[in-house]
Every structure is written in C-alpha cells, then in structure tokens.
C-alpha atoms as a PDB file:
ATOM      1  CA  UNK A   1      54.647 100.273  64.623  1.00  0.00           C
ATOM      2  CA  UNK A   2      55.458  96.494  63.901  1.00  0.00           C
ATOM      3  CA  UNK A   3      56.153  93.931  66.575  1.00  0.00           C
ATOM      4  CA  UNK A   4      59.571  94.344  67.010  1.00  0.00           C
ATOM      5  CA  UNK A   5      59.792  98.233  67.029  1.00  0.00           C
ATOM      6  CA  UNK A   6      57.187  97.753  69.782  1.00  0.00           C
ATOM      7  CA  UNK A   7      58.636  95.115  72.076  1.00  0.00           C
ATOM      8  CA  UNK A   8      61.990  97.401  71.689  1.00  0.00           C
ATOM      9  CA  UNK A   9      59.845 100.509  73.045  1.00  0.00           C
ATOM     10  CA  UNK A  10      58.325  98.536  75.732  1.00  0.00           C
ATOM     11  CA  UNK A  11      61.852  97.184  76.858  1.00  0.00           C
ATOM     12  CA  UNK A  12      63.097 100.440  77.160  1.00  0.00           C
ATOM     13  CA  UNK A  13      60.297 101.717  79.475  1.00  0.00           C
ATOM     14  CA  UNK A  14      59.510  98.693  81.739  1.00  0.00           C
ATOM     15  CA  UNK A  15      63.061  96.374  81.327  1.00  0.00           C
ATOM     16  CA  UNK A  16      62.247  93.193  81.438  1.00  0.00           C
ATOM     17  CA  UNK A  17      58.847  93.343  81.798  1.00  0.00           C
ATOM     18  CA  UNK A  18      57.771  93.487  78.008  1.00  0.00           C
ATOM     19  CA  UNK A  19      54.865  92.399  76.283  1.00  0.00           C
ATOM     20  CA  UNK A  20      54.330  92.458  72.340  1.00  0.00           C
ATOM     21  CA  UNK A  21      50.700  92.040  72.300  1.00  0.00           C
ATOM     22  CA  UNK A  22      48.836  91.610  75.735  1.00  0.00           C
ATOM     23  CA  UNK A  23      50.352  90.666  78.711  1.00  0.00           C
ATOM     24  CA  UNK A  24      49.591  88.373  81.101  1.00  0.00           C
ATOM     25  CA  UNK A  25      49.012  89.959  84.917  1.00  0.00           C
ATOM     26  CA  UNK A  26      51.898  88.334  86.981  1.00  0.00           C
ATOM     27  CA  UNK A  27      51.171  88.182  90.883  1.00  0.00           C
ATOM     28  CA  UNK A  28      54.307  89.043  92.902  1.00  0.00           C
ATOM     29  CA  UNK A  29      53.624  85.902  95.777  1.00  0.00           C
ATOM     30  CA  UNK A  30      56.471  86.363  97.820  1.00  0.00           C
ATOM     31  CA  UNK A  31      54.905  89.812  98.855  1.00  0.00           C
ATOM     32  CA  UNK A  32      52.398  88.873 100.909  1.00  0.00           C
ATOM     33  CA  UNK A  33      51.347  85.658 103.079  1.00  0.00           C
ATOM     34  CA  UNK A  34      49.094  83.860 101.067  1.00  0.00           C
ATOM     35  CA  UNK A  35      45.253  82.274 102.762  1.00  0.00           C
ATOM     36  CA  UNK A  36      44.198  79.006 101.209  1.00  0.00           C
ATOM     37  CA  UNK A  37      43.029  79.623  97.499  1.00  0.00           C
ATOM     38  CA  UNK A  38      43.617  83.522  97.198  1.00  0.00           C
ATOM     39  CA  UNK A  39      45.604  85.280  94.846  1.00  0.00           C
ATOM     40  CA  UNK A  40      48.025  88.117  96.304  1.00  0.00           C
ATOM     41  CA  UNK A  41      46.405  91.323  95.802  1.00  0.00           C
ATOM     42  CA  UNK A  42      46.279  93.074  92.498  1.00  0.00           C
ATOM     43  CA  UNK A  43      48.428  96.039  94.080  1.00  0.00           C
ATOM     44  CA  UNK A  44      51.828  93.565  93.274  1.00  0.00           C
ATOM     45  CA  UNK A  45      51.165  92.692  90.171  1.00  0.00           C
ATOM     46  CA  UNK A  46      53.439  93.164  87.211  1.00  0.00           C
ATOM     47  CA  UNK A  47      52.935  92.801  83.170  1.00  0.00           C
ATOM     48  CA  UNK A  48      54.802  89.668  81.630  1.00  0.00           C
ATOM     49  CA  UNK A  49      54.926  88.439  78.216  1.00  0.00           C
ATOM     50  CA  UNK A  50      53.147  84.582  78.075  1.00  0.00           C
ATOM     51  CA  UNK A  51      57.069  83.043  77.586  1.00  0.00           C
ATOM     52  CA  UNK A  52      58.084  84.439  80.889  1.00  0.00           C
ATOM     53  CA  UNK A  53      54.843  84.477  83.016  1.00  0.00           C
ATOM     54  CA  UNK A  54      55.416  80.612  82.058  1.00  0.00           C
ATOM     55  CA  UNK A  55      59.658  80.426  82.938  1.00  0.00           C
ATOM     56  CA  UNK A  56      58.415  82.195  86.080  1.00  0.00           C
ATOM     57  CA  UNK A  57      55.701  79.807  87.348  1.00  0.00           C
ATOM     58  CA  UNK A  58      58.041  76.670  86.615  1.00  0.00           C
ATOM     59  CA  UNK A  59      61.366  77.629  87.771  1.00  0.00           C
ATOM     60  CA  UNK A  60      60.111  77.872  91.090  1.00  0.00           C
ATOM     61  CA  UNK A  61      62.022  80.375  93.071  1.00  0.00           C
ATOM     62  CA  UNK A  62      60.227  83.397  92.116  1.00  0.00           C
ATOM     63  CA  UNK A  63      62.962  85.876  94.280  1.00  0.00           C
ATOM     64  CA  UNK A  64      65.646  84.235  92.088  1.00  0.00           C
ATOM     65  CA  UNK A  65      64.443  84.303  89.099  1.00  0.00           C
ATOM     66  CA  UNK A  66      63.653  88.278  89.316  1.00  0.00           C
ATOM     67  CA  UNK A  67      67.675  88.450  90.670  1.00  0.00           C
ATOM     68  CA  UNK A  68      69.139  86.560  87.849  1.00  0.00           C
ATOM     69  CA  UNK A  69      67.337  89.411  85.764  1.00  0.00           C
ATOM     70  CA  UNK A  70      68.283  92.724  88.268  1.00  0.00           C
ATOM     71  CA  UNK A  71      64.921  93.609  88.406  1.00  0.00           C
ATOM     72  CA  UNK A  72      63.181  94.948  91.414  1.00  0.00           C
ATOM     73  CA  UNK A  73      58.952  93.736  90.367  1.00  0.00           C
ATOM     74  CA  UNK A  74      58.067  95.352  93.157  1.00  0.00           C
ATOM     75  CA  UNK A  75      59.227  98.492  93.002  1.00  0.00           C
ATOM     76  CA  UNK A  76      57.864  97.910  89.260  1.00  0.00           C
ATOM     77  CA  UNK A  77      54.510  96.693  90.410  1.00  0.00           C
ATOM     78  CA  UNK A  78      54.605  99.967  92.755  1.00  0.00           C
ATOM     79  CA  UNK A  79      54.606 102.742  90.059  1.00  0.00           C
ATOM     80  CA  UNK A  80      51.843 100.983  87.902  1.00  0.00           C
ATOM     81  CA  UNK A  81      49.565 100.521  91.211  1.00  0.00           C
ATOM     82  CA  UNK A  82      50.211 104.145  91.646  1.00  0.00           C
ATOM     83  CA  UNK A  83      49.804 104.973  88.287  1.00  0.00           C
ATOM     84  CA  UNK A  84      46.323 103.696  88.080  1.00  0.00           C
ATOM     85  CA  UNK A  85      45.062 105.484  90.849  1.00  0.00           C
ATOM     86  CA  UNK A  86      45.510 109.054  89.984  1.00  0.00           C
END
C-alpha cells in the first residue's frame, strides 16, 4: 500500500488523527492537572502525524485547536487506552 492509499485508510478510521509512517504520542494536557515536570498520563494520549503534533504545541490553545477540527481526542484517546488493555 503506498503512502497515500495509507494516510487515506488511516483518515478514515481515526479522522484527524493520521499518521503516514510513525506517529508521534500526543499528550492530551488539558485532561489532567499537571505537577512540576510530569507528563499527563499515557491513558490521554492520542497518535499525531509530526506536522500536527508541531501546529498543536505552537498554537497554544490545545481545546481550540481540537474544536476548529470537531474532534473529541479524548474520547479518541479513550478507545485506544481501552484497546490496549484487553
């Protein structure tokens, strides 16, 4: 499957949250009060593609920038925490 077939099949099961090669591990940090140096925990996580972990981390409002895509991360980051504990 090339690159593009792939990143289509990827869109179509996780929306925005697409990847073409390997994905960097996003943490959700408005989910949780964060201590002094610690990451949130790996349970709200989500997979982004390099270009958007980056747009994410600079535009600042994380909430906002998930809204002006209509897409619920945690709810996301939900089913693959599930999913990996079966």
């Amino acid at each position: 499957m090339d690159a593009a077939a792939r990143e289509t099949s990827d869109a179509d099961a996780y929306g925005e949250v697409v990847w073409s090669v390997r994905p960097d591990a996003h943490h959700l940090r408005f989910t949780q009060p964060r201590a002094m140096g610690r990451k949130v925990s790996d349970e709200f996580t989500v997979p982004l593609c390099r270009t958007h972990h980056r747009d994410i981390h600079s535009f600042g409002d994380e909430v906002a920038w998930w809204g002006r895509r209509a897409i619920d991360p945690v709810a996301t980051s939900r089913v693959l925490w599930v999913s990996t504990r079966q």
